[in-house]
N, C-alpha and C. Protein backbone atom coordinates (compact mmCIF):
# COMPACT_ATOMS: atom_id res chain seq x y z
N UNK A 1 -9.76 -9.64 9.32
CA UNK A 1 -9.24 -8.33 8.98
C UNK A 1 -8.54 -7.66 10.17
N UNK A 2 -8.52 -8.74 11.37
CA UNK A 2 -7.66 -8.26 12.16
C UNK A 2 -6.53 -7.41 12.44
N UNK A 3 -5.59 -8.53 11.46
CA UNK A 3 -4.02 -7.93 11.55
C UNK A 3 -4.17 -6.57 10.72
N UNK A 4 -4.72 -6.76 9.78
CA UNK A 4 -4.66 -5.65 8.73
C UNK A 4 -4.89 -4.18 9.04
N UNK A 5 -6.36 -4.52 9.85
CA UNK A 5 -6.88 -3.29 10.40
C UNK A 5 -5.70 -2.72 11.66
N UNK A 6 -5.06 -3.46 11.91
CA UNK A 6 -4.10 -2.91 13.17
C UNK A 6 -2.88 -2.36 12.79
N UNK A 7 -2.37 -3.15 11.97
CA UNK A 7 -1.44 -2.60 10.75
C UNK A 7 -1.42 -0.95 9.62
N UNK A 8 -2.50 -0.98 9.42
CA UNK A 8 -2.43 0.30 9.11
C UNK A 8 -3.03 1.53 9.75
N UNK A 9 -3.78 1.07 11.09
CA UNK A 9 -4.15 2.24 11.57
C UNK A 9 -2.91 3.24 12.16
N UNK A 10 -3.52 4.57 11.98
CA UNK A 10 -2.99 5.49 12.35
C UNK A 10 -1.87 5.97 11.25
N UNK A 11 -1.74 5.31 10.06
CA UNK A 11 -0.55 5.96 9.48
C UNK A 11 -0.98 5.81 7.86
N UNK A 12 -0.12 7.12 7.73
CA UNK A 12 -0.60 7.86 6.49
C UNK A 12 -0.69 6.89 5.31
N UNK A 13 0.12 5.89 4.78
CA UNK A 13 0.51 5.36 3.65
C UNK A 13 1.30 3.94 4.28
N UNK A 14 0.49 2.38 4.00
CA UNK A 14 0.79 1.37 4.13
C UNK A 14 1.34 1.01 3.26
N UNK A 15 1.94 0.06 3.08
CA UNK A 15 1.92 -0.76 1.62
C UNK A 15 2.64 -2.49 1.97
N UNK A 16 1.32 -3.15 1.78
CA UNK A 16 1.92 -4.69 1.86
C UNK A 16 2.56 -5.66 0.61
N UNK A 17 3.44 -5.42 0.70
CA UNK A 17 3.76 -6.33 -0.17
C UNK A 17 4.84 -7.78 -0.53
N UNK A 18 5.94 -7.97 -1.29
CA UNK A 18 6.90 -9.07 -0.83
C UNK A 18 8.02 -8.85 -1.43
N UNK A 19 9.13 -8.97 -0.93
CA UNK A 19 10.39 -8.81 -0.97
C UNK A 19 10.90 -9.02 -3.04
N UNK A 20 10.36 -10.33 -3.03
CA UNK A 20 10.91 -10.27 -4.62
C UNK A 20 10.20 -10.42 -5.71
N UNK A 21 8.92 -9.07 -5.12
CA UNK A 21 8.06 -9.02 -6.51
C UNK A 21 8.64 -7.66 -6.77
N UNK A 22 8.72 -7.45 -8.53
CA UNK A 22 9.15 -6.24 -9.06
C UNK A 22 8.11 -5.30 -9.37
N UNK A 23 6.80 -5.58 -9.61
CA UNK A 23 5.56 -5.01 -9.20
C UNK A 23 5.97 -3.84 -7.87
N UNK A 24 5.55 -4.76 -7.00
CA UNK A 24 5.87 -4.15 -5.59
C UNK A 24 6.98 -2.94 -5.30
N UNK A 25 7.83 -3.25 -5.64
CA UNK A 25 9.11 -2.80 -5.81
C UNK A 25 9.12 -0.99 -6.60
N UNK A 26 8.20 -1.55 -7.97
CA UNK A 26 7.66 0.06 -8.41
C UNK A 26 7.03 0.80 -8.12
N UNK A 27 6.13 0.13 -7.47
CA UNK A 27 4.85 0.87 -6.64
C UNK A 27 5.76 1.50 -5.42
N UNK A 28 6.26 0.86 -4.68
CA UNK A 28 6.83 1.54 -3.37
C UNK A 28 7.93 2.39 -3.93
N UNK A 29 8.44 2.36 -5.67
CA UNK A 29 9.36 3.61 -5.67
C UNK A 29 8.93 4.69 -6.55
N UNK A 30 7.72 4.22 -6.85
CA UNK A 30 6.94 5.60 -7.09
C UNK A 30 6.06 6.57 -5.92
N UNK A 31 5.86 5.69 -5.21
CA UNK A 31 5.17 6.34 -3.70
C UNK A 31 6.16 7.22 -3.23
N UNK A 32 7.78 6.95 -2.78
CA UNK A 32 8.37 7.07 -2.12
C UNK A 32 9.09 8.63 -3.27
N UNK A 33 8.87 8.10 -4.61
CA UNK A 33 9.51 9.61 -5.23
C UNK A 33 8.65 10.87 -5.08
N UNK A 34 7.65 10.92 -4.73
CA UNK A 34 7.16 12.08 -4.05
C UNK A 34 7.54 12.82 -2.69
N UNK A 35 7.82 11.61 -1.95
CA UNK A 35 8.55 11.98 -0.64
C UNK A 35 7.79 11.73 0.05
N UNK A 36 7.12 10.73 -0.01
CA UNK A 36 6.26 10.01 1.03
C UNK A 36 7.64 8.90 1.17
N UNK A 37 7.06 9.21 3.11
CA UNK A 37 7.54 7.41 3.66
C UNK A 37 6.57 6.60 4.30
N UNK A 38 6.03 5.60 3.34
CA UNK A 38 5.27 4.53 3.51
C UNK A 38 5.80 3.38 4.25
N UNK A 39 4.96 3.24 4.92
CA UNK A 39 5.46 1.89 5.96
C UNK A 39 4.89 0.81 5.25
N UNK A 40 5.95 0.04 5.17
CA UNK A 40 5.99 -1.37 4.21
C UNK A 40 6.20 -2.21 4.90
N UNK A 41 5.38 -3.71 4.66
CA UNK A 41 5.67 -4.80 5.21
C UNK A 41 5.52 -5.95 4.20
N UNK A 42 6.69 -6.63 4.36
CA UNK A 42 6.85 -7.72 3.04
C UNK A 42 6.35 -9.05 3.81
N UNK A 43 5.54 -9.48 3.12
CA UNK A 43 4.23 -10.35 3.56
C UNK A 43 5.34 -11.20 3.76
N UNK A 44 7.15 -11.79 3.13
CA UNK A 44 7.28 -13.26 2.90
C UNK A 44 8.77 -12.96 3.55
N UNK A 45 8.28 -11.97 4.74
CA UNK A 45 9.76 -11.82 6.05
C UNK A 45 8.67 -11.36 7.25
N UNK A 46 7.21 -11.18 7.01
CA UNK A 46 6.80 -10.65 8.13
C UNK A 46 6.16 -12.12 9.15
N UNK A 47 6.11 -12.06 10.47
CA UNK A 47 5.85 -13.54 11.16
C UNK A 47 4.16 -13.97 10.63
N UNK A 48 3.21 -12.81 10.59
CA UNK A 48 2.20 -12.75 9.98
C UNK A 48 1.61 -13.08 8.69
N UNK A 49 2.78 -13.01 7.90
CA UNK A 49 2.22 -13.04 6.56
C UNK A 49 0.98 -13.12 5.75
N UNK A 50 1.48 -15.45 5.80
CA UNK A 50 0.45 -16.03 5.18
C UNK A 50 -0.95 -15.49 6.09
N UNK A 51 -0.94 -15.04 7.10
CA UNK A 51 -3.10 -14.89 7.97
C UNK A 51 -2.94 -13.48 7.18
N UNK A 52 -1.93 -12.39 6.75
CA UNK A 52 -2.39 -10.88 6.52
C UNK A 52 -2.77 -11.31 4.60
N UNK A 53 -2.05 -12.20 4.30
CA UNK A 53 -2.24 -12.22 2.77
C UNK A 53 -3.66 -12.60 2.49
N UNK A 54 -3.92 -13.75 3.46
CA UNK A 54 -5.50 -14.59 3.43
C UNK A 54 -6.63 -13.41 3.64
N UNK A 55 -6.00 -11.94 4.56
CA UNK A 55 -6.96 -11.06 5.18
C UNK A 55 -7.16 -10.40 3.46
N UNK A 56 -5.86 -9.81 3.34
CA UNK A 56 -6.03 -8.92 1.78
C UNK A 56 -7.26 -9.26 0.56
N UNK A 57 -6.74 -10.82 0.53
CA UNK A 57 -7.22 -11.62 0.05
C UNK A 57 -8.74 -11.54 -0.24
N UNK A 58 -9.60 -11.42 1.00
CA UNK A 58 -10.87 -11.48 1.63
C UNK A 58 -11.13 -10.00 1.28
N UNK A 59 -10.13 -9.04 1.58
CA UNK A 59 -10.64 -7.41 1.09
C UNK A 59 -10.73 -7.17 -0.52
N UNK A 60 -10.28 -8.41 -1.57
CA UNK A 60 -10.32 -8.32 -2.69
C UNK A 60 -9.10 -7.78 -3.57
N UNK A 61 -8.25 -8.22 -2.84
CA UNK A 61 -7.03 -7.88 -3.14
C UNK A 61 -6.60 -9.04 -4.13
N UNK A 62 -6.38 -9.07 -5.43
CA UNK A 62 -5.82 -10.18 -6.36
C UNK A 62 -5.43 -9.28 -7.00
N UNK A 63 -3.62 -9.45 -7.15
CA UNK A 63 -3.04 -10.73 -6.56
C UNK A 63 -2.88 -9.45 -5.14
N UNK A 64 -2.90 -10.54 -4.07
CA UNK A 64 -2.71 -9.71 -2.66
C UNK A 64 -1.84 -8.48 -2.82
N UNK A 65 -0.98 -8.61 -3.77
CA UNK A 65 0.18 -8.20 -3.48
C UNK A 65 0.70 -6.88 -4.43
N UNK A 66 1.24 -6.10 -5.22
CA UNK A 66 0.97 -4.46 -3.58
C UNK A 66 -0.24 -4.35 -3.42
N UNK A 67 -0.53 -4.07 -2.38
CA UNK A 67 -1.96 -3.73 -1.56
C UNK A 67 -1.35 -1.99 -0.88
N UNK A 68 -2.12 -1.48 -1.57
CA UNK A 68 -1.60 0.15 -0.93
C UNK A 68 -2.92 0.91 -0.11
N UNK A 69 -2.47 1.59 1.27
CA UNK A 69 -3.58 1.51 2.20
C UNK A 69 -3.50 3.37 2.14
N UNK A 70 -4.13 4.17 1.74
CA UNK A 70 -3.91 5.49 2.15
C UNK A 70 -4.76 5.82 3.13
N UNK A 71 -4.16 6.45 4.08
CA UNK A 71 -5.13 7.10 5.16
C UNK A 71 -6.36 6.04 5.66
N UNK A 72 -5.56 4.76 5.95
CA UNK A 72 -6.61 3.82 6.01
C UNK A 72 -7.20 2.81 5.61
N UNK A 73 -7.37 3.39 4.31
CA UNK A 73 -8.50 3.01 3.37
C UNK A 73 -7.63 2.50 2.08
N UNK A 74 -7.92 0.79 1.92
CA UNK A 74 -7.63 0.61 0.63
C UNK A 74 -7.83 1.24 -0.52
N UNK A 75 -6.63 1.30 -1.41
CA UNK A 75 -6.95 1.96 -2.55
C UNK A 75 -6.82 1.03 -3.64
N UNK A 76 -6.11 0.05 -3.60
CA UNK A 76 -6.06 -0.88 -4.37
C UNK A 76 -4.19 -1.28 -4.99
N UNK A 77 -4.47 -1.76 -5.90
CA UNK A 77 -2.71 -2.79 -6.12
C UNK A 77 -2.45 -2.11 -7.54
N UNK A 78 -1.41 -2.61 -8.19
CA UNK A 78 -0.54 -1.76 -8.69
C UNK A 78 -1.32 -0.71 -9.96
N UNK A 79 -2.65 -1.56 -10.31
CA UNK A 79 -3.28 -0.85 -11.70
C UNK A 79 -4.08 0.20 -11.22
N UNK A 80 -4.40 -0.23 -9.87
CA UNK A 80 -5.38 1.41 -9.50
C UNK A 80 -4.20 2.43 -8.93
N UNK A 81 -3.14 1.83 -8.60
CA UNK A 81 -2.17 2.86 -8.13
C UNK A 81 -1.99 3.77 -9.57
N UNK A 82 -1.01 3.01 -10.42
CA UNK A 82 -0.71 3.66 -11.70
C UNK A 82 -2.23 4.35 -12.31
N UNK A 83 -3.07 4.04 -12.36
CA UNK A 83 -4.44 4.60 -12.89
C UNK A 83 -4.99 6.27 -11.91
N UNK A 84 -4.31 6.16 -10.90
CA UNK A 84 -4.49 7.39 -9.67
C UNK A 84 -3.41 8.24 -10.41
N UNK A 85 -2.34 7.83 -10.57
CA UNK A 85 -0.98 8.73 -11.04
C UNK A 85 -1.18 9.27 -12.20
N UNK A 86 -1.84 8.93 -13.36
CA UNK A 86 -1.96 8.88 -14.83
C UNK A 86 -2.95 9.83 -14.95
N UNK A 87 -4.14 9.66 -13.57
CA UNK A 87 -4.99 10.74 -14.11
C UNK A 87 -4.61 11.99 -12.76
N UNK A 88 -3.62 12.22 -12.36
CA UNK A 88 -3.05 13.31 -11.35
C UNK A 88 -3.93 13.08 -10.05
N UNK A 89 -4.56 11.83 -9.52
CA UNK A 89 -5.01 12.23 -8.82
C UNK A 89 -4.17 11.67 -7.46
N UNK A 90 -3.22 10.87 -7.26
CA UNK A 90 -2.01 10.44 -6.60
C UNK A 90 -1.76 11.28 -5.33
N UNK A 91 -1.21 12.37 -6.34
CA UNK A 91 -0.27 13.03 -5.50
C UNK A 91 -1.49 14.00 -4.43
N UNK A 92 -2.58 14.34 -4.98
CA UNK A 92 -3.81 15.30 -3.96
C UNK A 92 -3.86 13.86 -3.06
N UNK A 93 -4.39 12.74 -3.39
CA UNK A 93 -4.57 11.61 -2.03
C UNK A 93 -3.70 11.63 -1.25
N UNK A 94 -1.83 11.56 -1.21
CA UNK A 94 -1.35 11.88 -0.62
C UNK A 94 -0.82 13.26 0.35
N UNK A 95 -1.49 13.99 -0.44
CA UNK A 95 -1.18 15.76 0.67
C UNK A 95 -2.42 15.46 1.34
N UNK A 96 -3.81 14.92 0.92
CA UNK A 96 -4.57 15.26 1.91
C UNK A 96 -4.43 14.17 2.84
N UNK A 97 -3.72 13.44 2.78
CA UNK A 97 -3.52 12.14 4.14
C UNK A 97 -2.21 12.77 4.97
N UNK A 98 -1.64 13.40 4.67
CA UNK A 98 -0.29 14.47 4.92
C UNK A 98 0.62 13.69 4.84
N UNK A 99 0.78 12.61 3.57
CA UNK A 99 2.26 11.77 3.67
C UNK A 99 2.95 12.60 2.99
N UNK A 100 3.07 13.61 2.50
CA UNK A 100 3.53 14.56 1.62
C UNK A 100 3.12 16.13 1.95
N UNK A 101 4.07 16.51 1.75
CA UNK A 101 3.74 18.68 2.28
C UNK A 101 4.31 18.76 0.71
N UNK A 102 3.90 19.90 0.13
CA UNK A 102 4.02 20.49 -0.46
C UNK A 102 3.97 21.94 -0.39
């Protein structure tokens, strides 16, 4: 949990994911339509990848891939994302991590 843990410390909104999943792709443009800027790293251009996917992996991440980190702390991949949004609770996780002012 090395890379991982180093990777998202200190910043508001992670998100690991890979260049040509369309999953991924929604998740980071629904994050980003609030006006959060999430720091993204695409597991299948980063030199790390395959050891950060194996880490996700191990945190219970299936399929690894979006893996969304708020304030730290996994929150989970695309069904707990959409399941946070659906029941309003999204957008409060993000003001209180301050990736978002309102």
């Amino acid at each position: 949990m090395a890379i991982v843990t180093k990777l998202v410390k200190d910043k508001a909104v992670v998100i690991f994911s890979k260049s040509s999943c369309c999953i991924c792709h929604s998740i980071k443009t629904l994050i980003c339509s609030f006006g959060a800027n999430p720091t993204v790293y695409e597991l299948d251009e980063h030199p790390d990848g395959q050891q950060i996917e194996k880490e996700l992996k191990a945190l219970g991440c299936k399929p690894c891939v979006p893996a969304v980190f708020i304030g730290q702390e996994l929150v989970g991949g695309s069904n707990e994302i959409m399941s946070l949004h659906l029941k309003g609770k999204l957008v409060p996780m993000l003001i209180k991590e301050r990736a978002i002012w309102l």
